[in-house]
N, C-alpha and C. Protein backbone atom coordinates (compact mmCIF):
# COMPACT_ATOMS: atom_id res chain seq x y z
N UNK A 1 -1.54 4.96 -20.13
CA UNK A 1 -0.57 6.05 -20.19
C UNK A 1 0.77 5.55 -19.67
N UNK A 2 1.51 5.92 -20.17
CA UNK A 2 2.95 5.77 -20.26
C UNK A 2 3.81 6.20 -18.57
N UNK A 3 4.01 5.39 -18.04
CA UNK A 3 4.58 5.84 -16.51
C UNK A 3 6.00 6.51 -16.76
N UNK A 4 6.45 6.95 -15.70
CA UNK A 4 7.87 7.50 -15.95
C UNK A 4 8.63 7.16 -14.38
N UNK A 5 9.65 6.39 -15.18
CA UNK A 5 10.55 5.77 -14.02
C UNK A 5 10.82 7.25 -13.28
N UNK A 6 11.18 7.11 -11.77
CA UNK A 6 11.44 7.87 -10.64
C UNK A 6 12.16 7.72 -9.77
N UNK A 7 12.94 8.40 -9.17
CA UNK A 7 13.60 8.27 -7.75
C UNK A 7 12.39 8.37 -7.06
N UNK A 8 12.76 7.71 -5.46
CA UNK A 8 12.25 7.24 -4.59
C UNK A 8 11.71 8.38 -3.45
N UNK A 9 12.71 9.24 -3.47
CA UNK A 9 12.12 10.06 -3.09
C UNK A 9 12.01 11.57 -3.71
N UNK A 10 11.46 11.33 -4.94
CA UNK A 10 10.82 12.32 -5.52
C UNK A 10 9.45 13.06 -5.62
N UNK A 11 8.77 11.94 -4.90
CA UNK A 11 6.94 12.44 -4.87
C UNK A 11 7.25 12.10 -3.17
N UNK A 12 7.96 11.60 -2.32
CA UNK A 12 8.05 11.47 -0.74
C UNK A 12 6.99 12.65 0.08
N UNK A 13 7.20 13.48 -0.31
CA UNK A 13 6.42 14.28 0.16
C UNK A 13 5.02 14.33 0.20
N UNK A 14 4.60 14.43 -0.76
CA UNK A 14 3.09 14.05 -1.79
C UNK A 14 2.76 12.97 -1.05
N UNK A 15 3.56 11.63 -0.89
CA UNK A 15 2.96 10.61 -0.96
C UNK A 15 2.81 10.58 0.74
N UNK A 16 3.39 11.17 1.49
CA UNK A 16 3.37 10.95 3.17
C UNK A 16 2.24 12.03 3.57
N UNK A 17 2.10 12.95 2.59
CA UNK A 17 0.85 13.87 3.35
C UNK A 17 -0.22 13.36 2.83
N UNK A 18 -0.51 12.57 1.79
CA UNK A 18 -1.31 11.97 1.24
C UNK A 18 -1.78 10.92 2.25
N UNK A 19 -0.68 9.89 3.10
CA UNK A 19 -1.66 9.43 4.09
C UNK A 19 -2.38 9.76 4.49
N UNK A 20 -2.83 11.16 5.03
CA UNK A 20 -4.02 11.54 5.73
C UNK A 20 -5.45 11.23 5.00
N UNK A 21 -4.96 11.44 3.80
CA UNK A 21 -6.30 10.71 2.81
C UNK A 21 -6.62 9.35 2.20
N UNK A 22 -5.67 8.64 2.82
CA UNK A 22 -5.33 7.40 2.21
C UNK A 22 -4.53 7.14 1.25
N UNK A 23 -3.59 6.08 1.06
CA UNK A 23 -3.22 5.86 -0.27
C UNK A 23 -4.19 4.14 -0.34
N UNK A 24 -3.44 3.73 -1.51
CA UNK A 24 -4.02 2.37 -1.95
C UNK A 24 -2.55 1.11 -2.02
N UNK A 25 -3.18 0.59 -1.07
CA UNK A 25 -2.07 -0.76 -1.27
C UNK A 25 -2.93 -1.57 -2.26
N UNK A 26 -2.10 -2.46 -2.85
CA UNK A 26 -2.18 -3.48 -3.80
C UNK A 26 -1.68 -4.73 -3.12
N UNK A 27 -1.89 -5.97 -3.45
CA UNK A 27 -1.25 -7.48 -3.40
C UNK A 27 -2.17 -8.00 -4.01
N UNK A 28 -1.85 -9.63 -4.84
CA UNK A 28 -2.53 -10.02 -5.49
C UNK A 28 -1.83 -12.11 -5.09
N UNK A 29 -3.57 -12.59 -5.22
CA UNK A 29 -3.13 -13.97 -4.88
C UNK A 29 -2.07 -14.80 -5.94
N UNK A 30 -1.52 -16.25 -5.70
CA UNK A 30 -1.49 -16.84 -6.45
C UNK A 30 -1.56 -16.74 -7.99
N UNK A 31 -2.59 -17.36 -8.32
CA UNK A 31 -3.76 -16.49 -9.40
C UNK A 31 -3.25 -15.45 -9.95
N UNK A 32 -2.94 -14.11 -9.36
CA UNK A 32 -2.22 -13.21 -9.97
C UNK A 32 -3.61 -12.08 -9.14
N UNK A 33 -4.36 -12.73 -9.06
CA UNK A 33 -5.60 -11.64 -8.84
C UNK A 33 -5.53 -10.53 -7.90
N UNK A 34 -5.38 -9.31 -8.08
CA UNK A 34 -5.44 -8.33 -7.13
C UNK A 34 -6.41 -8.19 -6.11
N UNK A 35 -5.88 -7.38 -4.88
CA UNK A 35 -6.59 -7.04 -4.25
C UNK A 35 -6.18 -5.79 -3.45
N UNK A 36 -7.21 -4.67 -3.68
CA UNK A 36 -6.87 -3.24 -3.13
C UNK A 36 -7.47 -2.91 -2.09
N UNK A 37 -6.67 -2.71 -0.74
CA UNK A 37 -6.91 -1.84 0.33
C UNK A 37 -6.31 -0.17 0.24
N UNK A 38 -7.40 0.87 1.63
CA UNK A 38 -6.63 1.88 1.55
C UNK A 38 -5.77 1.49 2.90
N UNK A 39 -4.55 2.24 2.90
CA UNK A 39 -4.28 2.53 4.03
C UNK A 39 -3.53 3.83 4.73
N UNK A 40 -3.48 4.31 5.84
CA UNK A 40 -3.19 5.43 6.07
C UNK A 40 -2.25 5.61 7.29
N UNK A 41 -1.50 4.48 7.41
CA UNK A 41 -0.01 4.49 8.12
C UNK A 41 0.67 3.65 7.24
N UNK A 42 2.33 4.53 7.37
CA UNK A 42 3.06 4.25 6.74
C UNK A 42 3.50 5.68 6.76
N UNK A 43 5.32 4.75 6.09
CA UNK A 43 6.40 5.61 6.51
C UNK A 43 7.49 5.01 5.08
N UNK A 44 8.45 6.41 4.81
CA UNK A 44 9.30 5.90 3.42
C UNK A 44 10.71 6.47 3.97
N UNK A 45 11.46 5.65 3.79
CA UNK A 45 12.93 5.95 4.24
C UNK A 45 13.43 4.93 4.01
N UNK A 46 15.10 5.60 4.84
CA UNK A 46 16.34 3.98 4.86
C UNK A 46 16.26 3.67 5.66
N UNK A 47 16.41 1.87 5.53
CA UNK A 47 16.52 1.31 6.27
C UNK A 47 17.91 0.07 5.97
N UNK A 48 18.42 -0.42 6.84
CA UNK A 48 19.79 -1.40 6.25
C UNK A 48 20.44 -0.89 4.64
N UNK A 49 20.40 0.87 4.66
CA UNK A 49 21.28 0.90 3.38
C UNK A 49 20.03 1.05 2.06
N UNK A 50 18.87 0.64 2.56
CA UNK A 50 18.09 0.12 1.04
C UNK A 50 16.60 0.84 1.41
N UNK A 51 16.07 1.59 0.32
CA UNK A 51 15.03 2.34 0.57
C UNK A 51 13.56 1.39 1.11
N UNK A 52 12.93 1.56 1.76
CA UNK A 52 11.97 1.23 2.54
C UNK A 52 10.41 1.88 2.53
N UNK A 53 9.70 1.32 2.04
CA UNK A 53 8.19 1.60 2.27
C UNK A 53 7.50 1.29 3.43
N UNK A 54 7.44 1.45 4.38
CA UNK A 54 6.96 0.14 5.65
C UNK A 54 5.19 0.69 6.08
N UNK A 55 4.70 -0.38 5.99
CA UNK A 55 3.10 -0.49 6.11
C UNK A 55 2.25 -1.11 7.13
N UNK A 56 1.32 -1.12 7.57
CA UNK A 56 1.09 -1.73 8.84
C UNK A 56 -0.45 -2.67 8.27
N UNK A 57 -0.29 -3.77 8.70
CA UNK A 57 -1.88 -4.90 8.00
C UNK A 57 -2.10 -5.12 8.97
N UNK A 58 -3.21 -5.45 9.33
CA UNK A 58 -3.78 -6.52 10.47
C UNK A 58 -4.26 -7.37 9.86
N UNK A 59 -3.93 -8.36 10.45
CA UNK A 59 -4.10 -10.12 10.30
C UNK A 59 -5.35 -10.47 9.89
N UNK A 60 -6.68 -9.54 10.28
CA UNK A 60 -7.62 -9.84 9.80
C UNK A 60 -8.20 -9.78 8.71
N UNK A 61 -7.37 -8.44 8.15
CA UNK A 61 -7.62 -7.64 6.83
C UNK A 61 -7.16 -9.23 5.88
N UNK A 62 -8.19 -9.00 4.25
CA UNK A 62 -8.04 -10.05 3.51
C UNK A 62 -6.60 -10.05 2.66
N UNK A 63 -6.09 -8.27 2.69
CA UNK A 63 -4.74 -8.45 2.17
C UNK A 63 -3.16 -8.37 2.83
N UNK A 64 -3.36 -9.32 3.82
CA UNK A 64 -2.81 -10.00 4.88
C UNK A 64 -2.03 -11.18 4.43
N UNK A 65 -3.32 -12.15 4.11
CA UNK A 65 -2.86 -13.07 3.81
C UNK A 65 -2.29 -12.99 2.60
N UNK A 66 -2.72 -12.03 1.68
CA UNK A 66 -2.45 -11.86 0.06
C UNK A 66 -0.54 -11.79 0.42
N UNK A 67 -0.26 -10.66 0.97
CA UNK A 67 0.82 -10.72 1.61
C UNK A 67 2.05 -11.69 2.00
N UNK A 68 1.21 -12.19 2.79
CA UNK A 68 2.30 -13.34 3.90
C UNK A 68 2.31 -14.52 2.57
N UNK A 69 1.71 -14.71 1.13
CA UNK A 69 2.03 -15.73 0.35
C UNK A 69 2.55 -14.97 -0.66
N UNK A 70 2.43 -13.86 -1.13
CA UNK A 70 3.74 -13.26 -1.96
C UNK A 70 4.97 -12.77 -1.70
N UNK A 71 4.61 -11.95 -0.47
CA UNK A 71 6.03 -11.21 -0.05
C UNK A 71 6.39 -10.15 -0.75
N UNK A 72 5.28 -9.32 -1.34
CA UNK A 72 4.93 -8.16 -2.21
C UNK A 72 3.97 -7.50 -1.92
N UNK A 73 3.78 -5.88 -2.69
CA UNK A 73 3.22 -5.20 -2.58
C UNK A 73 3.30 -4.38 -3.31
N UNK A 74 2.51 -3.23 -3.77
CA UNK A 74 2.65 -2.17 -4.44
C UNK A 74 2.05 -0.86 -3.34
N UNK A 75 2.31 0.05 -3.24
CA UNK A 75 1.58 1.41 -3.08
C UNK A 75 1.80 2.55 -3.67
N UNK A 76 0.12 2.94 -4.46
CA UNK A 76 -0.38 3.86 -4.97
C UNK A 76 -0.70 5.32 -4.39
N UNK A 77 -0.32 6.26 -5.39
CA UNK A 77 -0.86 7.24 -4.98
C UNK A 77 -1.94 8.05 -5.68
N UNK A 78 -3.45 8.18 -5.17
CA UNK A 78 -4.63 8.13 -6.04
C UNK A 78 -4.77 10.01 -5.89
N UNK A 79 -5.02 10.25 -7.24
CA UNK A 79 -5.52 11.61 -7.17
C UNK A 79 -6.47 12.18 -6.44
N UNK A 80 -7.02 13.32 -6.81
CA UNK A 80 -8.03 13.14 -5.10
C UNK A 80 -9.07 13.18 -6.28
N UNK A 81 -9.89 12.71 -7.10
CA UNK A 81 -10.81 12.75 -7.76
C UNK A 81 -11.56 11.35 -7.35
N UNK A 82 -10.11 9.98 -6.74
CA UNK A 82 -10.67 9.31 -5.91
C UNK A 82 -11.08 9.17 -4.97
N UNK A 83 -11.38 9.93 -4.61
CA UNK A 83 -11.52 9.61 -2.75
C UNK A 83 -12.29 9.20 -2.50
N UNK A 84 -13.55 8.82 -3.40
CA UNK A 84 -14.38 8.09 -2.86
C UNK A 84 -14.56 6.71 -2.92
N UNK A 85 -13.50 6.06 -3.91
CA UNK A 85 -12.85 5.08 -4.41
C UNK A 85 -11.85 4.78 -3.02
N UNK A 86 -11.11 5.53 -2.34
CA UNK A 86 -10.53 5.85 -1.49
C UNK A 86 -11.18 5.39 -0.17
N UNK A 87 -12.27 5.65 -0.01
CA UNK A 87 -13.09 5.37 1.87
C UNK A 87 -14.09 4.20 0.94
N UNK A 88 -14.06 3.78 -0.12
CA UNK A 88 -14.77 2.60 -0.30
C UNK A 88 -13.82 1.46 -0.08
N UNK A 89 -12.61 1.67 -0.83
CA UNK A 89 -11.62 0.32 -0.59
C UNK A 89 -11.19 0.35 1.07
N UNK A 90 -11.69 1.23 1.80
CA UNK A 90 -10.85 1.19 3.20
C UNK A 90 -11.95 0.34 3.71
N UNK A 91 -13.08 1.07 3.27
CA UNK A 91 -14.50 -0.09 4.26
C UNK A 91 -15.15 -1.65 3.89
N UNK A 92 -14.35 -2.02 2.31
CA UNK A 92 -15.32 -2.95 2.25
C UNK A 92 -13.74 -3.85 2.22
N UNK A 93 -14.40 -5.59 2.59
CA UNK A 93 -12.92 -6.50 2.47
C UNK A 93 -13.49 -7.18 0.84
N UNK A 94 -11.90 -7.35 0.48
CA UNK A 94 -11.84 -7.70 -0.54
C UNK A 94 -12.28 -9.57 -0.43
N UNK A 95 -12.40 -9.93 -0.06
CA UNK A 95 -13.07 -11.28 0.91
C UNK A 95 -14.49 -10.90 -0.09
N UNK A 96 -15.00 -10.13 0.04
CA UNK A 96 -16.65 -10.33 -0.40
C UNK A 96 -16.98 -9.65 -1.82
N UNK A 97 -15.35 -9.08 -2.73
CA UNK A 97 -15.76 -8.43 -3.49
C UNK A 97 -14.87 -8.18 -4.37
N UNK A 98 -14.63 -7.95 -5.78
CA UNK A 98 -13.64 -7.71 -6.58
C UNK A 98 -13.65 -5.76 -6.49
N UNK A 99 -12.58 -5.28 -5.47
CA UNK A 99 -12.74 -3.72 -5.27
C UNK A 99 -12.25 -3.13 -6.64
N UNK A 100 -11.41 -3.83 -8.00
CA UNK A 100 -11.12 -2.85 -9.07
C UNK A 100 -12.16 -3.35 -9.52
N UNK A 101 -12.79 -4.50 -10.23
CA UNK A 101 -14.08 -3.92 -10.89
C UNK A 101 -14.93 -3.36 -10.16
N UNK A 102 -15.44 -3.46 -9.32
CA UNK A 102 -16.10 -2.53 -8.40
C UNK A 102 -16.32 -0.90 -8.43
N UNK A 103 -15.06 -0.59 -8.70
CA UNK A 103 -14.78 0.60 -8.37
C UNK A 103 -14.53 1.52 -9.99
N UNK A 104 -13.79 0.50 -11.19
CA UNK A 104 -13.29 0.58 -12.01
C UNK A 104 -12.11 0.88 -12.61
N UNK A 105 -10.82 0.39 -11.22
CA UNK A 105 -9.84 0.51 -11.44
C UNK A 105 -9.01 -0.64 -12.58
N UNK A 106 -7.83 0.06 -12.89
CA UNK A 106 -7.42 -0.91 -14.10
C UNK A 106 -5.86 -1.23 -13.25
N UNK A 107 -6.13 -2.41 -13.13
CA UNK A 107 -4.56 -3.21 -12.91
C UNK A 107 -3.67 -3.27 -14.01
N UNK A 108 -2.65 -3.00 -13.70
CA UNK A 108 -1.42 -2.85 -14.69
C UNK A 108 -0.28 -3.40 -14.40
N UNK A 109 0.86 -4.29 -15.28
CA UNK A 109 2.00 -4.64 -14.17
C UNK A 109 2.69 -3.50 -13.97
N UNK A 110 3.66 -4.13 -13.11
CA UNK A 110 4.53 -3.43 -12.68
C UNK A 110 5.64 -3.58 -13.20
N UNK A 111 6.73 -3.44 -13.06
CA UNK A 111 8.10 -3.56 -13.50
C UNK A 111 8.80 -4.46 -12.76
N UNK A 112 8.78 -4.28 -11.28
CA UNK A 112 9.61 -5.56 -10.76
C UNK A 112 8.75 -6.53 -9.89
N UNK A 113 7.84 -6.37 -9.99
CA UNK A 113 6.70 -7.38 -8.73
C UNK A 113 5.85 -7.65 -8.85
N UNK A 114 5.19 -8.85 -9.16
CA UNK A 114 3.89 -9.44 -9.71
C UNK A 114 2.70 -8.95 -9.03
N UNK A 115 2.92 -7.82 -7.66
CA UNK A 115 1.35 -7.03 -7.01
C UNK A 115 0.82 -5.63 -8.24
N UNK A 116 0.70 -5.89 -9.20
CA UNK A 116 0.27 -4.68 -10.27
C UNK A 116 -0.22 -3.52 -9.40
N UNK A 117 0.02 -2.28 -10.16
CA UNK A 117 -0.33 -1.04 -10.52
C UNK A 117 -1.94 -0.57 -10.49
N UNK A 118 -2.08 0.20 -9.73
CA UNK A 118 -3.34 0.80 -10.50
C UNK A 118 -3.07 2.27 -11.48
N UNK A 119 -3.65 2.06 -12.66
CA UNK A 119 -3.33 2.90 -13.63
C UNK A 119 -3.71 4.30 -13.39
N UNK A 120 -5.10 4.70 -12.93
CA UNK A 120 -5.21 5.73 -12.73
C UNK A 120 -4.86 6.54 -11.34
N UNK A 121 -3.79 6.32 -10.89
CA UNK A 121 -2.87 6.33 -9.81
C UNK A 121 -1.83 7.48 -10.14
N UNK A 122 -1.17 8.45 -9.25
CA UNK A 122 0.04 9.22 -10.04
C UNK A 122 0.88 8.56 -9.74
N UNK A 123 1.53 8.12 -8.49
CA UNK A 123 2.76 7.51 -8.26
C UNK A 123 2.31 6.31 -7.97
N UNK A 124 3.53 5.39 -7.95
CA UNK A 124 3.36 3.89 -7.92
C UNK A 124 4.74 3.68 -7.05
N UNK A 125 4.65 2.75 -5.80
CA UNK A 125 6.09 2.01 -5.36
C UNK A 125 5.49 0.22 -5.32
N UNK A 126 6.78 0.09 -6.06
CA UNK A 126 6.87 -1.45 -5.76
C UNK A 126 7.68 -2.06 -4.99
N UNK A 127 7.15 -2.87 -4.16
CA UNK A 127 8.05 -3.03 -3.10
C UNK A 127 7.87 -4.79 -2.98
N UNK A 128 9.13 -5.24 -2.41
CA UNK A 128 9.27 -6.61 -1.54
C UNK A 128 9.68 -6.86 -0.45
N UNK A 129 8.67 -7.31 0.56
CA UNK A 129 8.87 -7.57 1.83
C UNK A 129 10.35 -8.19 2.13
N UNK A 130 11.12 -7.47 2.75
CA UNK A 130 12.35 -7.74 3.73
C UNK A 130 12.21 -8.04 4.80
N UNK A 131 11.49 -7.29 5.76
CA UNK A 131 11.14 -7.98 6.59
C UNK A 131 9.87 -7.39 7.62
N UNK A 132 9.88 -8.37 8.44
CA UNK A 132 8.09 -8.49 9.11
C UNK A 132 8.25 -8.68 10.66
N UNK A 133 7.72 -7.93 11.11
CA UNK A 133 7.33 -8.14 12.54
C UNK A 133 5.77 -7.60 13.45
N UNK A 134 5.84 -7.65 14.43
CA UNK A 134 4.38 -7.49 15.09
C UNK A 134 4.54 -6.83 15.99
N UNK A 135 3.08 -5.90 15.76
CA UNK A 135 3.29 -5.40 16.98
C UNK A 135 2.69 -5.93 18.48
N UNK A 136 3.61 -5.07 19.11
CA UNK A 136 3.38 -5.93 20.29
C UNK A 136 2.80 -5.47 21.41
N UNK A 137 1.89 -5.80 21.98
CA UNK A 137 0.98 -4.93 22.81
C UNK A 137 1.70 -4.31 24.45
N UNK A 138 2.55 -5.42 24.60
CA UNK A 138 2.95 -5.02 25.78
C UNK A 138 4.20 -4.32 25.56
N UNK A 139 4.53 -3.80 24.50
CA UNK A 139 5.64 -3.14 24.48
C UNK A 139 5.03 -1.30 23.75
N UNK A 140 3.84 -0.98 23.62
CA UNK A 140 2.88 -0.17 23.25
C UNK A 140 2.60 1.02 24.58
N UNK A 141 2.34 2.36 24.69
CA UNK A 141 1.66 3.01 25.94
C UNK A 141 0.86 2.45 25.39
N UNK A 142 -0.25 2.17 26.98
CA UNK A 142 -1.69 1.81 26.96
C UNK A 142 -2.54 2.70 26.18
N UNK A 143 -2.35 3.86 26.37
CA UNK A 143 -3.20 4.71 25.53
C UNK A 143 -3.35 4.73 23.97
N UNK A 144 -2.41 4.02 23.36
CA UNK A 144 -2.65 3.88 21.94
C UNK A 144 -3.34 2.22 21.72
N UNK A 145 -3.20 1.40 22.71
CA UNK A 145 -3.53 0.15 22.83
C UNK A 145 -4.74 0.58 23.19
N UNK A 146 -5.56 1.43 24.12
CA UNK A 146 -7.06 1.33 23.97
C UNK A 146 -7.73 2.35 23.02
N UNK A 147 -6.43 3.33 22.34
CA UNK A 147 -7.24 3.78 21.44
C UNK A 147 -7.38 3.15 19.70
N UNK A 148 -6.29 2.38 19.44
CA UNK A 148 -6.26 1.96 18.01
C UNK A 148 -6.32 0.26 17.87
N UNK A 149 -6.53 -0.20 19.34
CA UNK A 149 -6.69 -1.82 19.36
C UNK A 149 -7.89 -2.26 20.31
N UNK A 150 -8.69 -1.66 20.42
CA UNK A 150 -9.87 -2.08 21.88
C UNK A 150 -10.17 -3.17 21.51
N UNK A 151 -9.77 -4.20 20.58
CA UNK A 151 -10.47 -5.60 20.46
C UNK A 151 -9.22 -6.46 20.28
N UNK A 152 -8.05 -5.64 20.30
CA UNK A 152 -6.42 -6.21 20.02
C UNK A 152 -6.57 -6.79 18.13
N UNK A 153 -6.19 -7.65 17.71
CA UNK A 153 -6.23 -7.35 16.24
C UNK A 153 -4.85 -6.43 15.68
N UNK A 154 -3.54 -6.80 15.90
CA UNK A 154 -2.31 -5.97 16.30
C UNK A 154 -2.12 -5.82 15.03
N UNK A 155 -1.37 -5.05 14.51
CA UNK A 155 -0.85 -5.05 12.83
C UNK A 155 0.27 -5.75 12.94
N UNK A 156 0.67 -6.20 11.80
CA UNK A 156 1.89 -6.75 11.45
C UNK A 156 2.29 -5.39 10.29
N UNK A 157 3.88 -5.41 10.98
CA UNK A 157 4.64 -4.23 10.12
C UNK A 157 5.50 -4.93 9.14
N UNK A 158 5.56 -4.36 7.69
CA UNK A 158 6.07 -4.95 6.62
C UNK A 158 7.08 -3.83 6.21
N UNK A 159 8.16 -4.41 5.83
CA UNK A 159 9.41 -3.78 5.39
C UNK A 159 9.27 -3.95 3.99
N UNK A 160 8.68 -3.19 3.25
CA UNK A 160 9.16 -3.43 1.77
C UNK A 160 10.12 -2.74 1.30
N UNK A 161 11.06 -3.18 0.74
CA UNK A 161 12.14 -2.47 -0.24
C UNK A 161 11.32 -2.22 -1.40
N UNK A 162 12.03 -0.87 -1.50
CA UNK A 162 11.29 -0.01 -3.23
C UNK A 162 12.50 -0.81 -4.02
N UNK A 163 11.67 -1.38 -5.15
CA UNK A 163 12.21 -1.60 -6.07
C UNK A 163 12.17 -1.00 -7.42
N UNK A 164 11.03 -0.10 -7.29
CA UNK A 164 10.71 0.35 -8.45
C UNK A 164 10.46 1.87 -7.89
N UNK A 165 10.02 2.94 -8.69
CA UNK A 165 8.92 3.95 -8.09
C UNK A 165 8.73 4.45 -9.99
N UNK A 166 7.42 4.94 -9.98
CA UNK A 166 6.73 5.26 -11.41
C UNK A 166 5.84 6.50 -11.32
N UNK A 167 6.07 7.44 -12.04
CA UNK A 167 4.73 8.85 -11.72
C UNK A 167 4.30 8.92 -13.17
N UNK A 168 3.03 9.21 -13.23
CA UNK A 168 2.37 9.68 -14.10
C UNK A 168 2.74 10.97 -14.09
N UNK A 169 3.13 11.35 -15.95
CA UNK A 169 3.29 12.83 -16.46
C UNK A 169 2.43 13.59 -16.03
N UNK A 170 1.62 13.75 -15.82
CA UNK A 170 1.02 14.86 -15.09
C UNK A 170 1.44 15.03 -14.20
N UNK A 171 1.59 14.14 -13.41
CA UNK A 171 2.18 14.73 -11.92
C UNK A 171 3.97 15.37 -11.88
N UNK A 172 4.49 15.03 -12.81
CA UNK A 172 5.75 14.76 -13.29
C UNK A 172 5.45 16.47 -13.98
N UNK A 173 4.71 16.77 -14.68
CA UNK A 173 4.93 17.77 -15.83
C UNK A 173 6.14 17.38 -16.61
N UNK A 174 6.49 16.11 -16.74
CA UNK A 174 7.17 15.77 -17.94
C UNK A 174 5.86 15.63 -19.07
């Protein structure tokens, strides 16, 4: 199905309450080969002038590294018919498993960034890492450090610039 170019913050809303259910990041190796996590922090705004997706990985997660060798990303926004597609890509690593055939998602490109699309997705942002930093434990209250790190495992925060954004007509009622 036919996407429809978008402003950036036209589904913003949708797509930030939708964290609570997950959305779906994308990156894909070398190769080109995808790999889909969910994730459920993250934030969309300006930043230096230029719209901003910013996402949080931990180093351990397999699309980490997918990451730190493209310098791309995509994030999806999955209808809720996925959700179970949704708490499967959050629990299993893509390390032991191809999660779109798995699941039966269809990769699609994108328009400006070699991390493809998932098709049955309403909104789509494509983004390229600007920039990256870590978090840092001693600059954290303790209380979120023993509640979201008890083994440490810190995220690294990614600045992607939207380069793109895409909604499916349905969601569009175009």
């Amino acid at each position: 199905m036919q996407k429809l170019e978008v402003g950036y913050t036209e589904y913003m809303k949708e797509t930030l309450n939708a964290l609570n259910s997950g959305l779906l990041l994308v990156s894909a190796d070398k190769e080109g080969r995808p790999n889909v996590m969910t994730i459920g922090w993250g934030s969309i705004g300006v930043i230096w002038g230029r719209p901003m997706f910013v996402v949080m990985v931990r180093p351990s997660r397999f699309t980490y590294g997918l990451i730190e060798q493209s310098g791309e990303f995509t994030v999806n926004l999955p209808p809720r018919e996925l959700a179970e597609t949704v708490a499967f890509c959050g629990s299993v690593s893509g390390r032991d498993c191809d999660k779109f055939r798995e699941r039966g998602l269809t990769s699609v490109a994108a328009r400006s960034v070699k991390s493809p699309l998932i098709e049955e997705c309403l909104v789509h942002y494509e983004c390229r890492v600007v920039h990256k930093n870590d978090v840092l434990p001693k600059e954290l209250f303790t209380d979120i450090v023993s509640e979201f790190y008890p083994s440490g495992d810190f995220h690294r925060v990614y600045f992607g610039q939207i380069t793109s954004v895409s909604a499916s007509p349905e969601i569009s009622g175009k």
